[in-house]
Protein backbone atom coordinates (compact mmCIF):
# COMPACT_ATOMS: atom_id res chain seq x y z
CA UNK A 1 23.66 6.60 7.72
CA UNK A 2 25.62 4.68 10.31
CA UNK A 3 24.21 1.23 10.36
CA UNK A 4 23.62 -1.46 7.62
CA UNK A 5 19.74 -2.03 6.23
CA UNK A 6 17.35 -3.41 8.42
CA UNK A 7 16.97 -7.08 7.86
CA UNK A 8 13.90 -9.68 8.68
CA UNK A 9 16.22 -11.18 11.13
CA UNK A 10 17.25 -7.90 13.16
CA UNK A 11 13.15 -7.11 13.13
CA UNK A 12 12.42 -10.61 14.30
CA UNK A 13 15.26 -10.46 17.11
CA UNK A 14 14.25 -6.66 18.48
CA UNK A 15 10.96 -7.98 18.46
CA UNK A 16 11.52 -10.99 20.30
CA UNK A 17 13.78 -9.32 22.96
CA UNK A 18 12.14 -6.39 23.44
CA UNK A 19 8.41 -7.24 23.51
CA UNK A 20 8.19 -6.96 27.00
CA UNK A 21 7.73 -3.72 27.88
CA UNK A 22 6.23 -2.85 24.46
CA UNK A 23 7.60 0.65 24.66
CA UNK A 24 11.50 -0.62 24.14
CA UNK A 25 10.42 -1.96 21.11
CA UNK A 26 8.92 1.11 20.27
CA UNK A 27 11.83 3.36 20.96
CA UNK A 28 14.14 0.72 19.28
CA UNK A 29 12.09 0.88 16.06
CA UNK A 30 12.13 4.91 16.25
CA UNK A 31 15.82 4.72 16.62
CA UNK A 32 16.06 2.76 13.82
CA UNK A 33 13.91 5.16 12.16
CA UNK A 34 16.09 8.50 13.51
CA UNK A 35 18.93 7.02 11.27
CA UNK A 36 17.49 5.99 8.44
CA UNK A 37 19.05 3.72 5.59
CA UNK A 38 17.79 4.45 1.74
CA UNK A 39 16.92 0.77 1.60
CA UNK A 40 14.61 0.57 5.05
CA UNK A 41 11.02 0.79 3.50
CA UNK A 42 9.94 -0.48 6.40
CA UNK A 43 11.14 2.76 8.40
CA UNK A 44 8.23 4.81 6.65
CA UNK A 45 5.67 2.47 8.37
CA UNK A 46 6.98 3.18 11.81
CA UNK A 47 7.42 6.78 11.40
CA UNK A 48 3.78 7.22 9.98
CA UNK A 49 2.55 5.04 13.42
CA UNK A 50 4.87 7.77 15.35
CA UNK A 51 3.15 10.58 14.41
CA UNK A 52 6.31 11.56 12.13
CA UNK A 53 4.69 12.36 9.29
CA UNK A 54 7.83 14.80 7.66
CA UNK A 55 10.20 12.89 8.57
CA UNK A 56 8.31 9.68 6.85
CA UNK A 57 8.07 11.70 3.72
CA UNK A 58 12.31 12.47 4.10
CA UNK A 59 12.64 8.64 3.96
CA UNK A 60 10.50 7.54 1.61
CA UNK A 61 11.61 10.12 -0.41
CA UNK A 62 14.99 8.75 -0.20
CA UNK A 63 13.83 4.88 -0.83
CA UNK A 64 12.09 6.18 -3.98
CA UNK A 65 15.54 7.44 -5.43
CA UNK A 66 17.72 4.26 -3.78
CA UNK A 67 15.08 1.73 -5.30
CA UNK A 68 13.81 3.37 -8.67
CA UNK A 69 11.26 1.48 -10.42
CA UNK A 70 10.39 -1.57 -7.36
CA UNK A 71 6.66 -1.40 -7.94
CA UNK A 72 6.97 -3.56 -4.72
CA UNK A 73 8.14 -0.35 -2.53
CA UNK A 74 5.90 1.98 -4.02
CA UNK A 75 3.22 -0.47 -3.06
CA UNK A 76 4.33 -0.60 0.39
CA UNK A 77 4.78 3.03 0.42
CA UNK A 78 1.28 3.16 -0.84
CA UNK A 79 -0.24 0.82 1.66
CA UNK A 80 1.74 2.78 4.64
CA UNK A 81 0.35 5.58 3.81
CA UNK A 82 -3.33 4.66 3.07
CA UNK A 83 -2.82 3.07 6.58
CA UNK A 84 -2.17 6.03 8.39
CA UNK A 85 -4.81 7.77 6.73
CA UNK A 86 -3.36 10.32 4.57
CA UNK A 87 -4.84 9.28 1.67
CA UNK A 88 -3.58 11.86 -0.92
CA UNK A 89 -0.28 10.51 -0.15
CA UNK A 90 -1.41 6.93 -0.55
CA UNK A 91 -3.07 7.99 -3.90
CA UNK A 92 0.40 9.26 -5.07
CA UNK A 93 2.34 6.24 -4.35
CA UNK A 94 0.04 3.75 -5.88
CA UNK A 95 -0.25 6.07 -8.89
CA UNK A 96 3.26 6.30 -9.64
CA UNK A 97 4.20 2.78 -8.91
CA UNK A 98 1.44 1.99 -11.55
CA UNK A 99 3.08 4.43 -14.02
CA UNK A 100 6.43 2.68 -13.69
CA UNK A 101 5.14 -0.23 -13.94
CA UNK A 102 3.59 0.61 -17.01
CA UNK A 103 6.83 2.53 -18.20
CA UNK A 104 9.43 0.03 -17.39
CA UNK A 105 7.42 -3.20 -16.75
CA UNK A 106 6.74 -5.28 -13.58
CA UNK A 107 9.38 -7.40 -12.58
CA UNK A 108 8.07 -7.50 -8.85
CA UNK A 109 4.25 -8.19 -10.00
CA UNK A 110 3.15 -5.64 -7.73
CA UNK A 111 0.58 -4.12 -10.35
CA UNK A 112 -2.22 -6.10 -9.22
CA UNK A 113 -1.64 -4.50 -4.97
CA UNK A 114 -0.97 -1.17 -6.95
CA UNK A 115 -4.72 -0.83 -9.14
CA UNK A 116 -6.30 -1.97 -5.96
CA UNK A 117 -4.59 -0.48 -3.69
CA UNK A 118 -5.26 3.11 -5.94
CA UNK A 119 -8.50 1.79 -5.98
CA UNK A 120 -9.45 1.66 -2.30
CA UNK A 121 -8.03 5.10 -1.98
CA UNK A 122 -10.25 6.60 -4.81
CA UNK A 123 -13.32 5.13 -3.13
CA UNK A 124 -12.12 7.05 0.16
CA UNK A 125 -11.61 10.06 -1.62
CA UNK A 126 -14.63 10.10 -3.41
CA UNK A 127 -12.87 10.53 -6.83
CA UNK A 128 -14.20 9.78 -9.80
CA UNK A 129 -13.99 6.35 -11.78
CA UNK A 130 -10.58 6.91 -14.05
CA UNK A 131 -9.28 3.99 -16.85
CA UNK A 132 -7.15 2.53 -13.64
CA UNK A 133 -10.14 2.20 -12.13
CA UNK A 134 -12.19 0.50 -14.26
CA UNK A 135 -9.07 -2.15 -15.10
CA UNK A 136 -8.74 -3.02 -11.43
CA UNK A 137 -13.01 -3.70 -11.60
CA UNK A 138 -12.76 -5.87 -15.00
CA UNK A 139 -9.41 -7.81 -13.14
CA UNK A 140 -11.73 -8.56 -9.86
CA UNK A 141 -14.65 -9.41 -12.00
CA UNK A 142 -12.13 -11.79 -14.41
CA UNK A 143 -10.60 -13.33 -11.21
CA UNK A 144 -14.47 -14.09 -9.62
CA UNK A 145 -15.53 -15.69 -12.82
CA UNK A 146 -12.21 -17.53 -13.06
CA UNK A 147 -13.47 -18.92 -9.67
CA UNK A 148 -16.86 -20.12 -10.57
CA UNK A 149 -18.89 -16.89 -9.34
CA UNK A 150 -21.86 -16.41 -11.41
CA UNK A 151 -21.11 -12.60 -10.62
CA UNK A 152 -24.80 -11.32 -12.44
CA UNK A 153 -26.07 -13.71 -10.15
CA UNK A 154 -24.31 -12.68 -6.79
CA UNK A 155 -25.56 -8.94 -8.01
CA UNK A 156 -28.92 -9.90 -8.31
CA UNK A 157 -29.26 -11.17 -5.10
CA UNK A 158 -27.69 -8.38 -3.64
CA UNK A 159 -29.83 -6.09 -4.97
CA UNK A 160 -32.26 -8.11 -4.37
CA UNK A 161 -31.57 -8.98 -0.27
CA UNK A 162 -30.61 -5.17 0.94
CA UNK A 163 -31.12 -2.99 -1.93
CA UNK A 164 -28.03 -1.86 -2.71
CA UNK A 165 -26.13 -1.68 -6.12
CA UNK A 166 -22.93 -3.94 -6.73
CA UNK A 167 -22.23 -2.31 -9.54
CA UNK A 168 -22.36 0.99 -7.63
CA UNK A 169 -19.33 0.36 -6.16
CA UNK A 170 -17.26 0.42 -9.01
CA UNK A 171 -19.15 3.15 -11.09
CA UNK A 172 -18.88 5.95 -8.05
């Protein structure tokens, strides 16, 4: 490690100076990424995009030790991954940011992004409906309520317009 973290303000400055051709950006991000910092979550993103799937895993390895119990970087982690489509991976780092947010609080209030975040990538996977599962349902139902939505209603009419099964969605 021979430079300092990345900051917004070194992002927002590559970005602005190198946009044009989009491929110095590019290579300036994956040089960034070649030398990575334990505090550059954002380096697991671009490597992912690259193709660099091992060496992704190296740093985000290393972020999970440098930044032990951020729910807010195993989120990110978790949404990287999901975004790149390995999904198991995803699954892993929503899972465990939920358990340490469980085990050692929530400072960050990343627990809601976590459940549906884990949540997404169950659907995808086609994994059964687990206790996480069903929380991050109850939460989305609570929050539409909260907002007015007459949610047996919105079902109903659903069901009743295409056929399908709201409640199906939660239940696979």
């Amino acid at each position: 490690m021979s430079r300092p973290p990345l900051t917004d303000r070194m992002l927002d400055r590559a970005e602005s100076t190198l946009r044009d051709p989009p491929a110095a950006l590019a290579r300036q991000l994956e040089d960034w990424a070649a030398d990575p910092h334990r505090d550059d979550v954002e380096d697991v993103a671009t490597l992912l995009v690259a193709g660099r799937t091992g060496d992704a895993d190296t740093v985000a390895a290393e972020v999970r030790r440098s930044r032990r119990g951020d729910t807010f970087v195993l989120s990110f982690l978790g949404e990287s991954y999901e975004e790149a489509g390995h999904l198991a991976e995803a699954h892993r780092w929503f899972t465990m940011g939920l358990a340490v947010a469980e085990r050692s609080g929530d400072p960050a209030g990343a627990a809601p992004a976590l459940l549906a975040g884990r949540f997404r990538v169950r659907r995808e996977l086609d994994l059964p409906v687990d206790e996480d599962d069903q929380e991050y349902a109850d939460l989305v139902v609570e929050d539409l309520e909260a907002d007015g939505v007459d949610v047996a209603a919105e079902a109903a009419a659903l069901m009743k317009e295409d056929g399908s099964n709201p409640d199906a969605f939660f239940r696979r």
